[in-house]
Structure formats: structure tokens, C-alpha cells
C-alpha atoms as a PDB file:
ATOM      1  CA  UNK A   1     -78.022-231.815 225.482  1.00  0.00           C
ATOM      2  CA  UNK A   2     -75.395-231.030 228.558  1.00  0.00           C
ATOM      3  CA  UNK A   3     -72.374-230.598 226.721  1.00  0.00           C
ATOM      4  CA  UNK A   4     -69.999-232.162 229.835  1.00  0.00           C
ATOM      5  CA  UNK A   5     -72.223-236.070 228.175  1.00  0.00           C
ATOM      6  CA  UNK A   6     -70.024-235.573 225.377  1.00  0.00           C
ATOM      7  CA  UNK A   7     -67.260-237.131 227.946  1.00  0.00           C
ATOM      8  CA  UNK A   8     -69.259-240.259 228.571  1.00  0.00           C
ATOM      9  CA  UNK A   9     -68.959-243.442 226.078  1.00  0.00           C
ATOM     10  CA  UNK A  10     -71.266-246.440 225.662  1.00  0.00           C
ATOM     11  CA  UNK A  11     -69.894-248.956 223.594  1.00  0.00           C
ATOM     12  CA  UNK A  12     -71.043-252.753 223.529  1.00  0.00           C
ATOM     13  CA  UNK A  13     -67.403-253.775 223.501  1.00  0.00           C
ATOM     14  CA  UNK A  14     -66.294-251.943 226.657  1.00  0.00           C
ATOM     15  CA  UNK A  15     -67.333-252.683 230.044  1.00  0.00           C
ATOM     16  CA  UNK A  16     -70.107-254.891 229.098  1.00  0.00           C
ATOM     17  CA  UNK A  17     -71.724-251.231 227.138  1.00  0.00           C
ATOM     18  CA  UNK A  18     -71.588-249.883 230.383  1.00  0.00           C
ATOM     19  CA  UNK A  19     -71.414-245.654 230.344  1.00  0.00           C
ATOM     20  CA  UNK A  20     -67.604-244.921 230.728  1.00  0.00           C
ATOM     21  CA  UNK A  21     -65.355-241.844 230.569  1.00  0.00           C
ATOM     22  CA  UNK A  22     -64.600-241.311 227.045  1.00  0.00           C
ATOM     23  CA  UNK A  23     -61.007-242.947 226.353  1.00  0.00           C
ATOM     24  CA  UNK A  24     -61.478-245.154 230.008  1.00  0.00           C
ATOM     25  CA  UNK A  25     -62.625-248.313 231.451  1.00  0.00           C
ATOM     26  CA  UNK A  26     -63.824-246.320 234.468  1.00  0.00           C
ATOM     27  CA  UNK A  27     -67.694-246.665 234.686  1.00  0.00           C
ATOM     28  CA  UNK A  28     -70.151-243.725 235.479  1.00  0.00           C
ATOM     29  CA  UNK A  29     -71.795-245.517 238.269  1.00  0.00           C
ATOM     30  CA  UNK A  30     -68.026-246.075 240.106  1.00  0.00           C
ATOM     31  CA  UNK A  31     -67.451-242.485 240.650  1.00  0.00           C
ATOM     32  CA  UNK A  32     -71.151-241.879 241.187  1.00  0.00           C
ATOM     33  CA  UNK A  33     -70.878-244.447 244.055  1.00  0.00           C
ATOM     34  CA  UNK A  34     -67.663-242.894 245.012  1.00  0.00           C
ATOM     35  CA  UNK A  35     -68.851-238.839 245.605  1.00  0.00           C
ATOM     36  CA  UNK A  36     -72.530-240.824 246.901  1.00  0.00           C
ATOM     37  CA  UNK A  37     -69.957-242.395 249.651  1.00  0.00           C
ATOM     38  CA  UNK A  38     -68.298-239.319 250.575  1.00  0.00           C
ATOM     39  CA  UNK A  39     -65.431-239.256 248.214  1.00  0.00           C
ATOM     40  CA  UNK A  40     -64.749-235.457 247.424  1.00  0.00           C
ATOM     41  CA  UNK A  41     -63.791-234.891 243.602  1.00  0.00           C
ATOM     42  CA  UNK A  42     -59.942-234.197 244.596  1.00  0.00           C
ATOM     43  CA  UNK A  43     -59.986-237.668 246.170  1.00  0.00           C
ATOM     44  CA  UNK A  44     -61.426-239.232 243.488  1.00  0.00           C
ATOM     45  CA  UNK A  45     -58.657-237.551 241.099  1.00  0.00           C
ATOM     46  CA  UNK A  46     -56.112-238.621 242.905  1.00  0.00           C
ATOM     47  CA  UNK A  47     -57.238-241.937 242.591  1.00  0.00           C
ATOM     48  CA  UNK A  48     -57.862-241.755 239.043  1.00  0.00           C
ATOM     49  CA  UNK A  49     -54.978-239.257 238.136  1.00  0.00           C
ATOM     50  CA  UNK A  50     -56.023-240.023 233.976  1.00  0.00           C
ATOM     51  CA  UNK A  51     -59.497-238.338 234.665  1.00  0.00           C
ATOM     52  CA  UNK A  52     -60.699-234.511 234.868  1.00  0.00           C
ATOM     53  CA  UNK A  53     -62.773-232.505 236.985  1.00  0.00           C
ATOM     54  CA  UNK A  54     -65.088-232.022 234.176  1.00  0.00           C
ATOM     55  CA  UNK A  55     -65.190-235.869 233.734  1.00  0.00           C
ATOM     56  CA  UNK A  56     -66.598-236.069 237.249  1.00  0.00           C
ATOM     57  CA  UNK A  57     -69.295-233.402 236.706  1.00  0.00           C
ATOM     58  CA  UNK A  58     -69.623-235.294 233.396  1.00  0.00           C
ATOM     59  CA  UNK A  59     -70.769-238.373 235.731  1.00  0.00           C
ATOM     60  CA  UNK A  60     -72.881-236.039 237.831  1.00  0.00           C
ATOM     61  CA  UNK A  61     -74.684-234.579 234.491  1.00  0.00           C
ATOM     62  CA  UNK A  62     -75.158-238.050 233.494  1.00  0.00           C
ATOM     63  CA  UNK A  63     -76.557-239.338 236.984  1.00  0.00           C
ATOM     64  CA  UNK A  64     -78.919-235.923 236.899  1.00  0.00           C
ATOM     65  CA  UNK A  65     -80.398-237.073 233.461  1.00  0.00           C
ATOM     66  CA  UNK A  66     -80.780-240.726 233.863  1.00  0.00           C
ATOM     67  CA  UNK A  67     -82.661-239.119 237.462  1.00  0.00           C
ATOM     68  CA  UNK A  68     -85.278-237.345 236.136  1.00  0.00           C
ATOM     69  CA  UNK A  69     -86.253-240.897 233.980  1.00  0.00           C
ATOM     70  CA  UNK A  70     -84.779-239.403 231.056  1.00  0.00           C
ATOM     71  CA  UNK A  71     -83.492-241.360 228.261  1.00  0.00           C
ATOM     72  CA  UNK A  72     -79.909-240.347 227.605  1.00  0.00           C
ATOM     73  CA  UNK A  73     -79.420-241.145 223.786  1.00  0.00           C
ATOM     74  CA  UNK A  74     -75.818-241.944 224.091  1.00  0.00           C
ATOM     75  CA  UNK A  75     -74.545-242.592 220.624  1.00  0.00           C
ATOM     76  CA  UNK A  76     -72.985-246.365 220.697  1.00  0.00           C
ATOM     77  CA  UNK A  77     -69.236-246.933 219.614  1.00  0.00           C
ATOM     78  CA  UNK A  78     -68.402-249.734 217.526  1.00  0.00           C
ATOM     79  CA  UNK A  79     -64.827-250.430 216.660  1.00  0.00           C
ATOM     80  CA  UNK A  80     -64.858-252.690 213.738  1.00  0.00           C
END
């Protein structure tokens, strides 16, 4: 598996189990939106000053699996 997935989260208990950044509430599909808009990564970082450049090709790697009808087996966290 594309080590930059290791960035992404899935957890019931944030953002509805949406995939995340690791350690965010910022969804995958938000910054997929944003670069599918226009948005250039620097843009994007500025707006989002907590995240990386490899968390945005994180979202990319994850968009690029979940494209080619994939099942990404995303480990779910569960805080007790």
C-alpha cells in the first residue's frame, strides 16, 4: 500500500467516518475538490497552514485508489 495513506484517518467518531488528515477534521474530498477547482497545493497550504505537502499528495494517493474502484482498507479508529 502507498505509504503517503498512512496520513489519512477514518474513524466513525470524526467527521461522520469520513477519510480525514490524520490528527484533522479536514476531509479528503475538501482538498480533492479544492486542487479539482484550481486551487494549487501552496494555496491550499496557506489556507490550511496545520497541513503538509505530503498530506495533499496523501489526498491525491487516496483519490487515485478509490479511482481505479479499489477498496482502500483504511484501518478504523476508535477512541474508547
Amino acid at each position: 500500500m502507498n505509504t503517503l495513506l498512512d496520513r489519512i484517518s477514518v474513524d466513525p467518531n470524526v467527521c461522520f467516518g469520513k477519510p480525514c488528515i490524520k490528527g484533522t477534521r479536514i476531509w479528503v474530498s475538501l482538498l480533492l475538490d479544492w486542487l479539482a477547482q484550481g486551487m494549487t497545493p501552496e494555496e491550499v497550504l496557506r489556507e490550511y497552514p496545520q497541513l503538509t505537502a505530503e498530506d495533499i499528495r496523501a489526498a491525491l494517493a487516496y483519490g487515485a485508489e478509490m479511482s481505479r474502484d479499489r477498496f482502500v482498507d483504511m484501518p478504523m479508529e476508535v477512541k474508547s
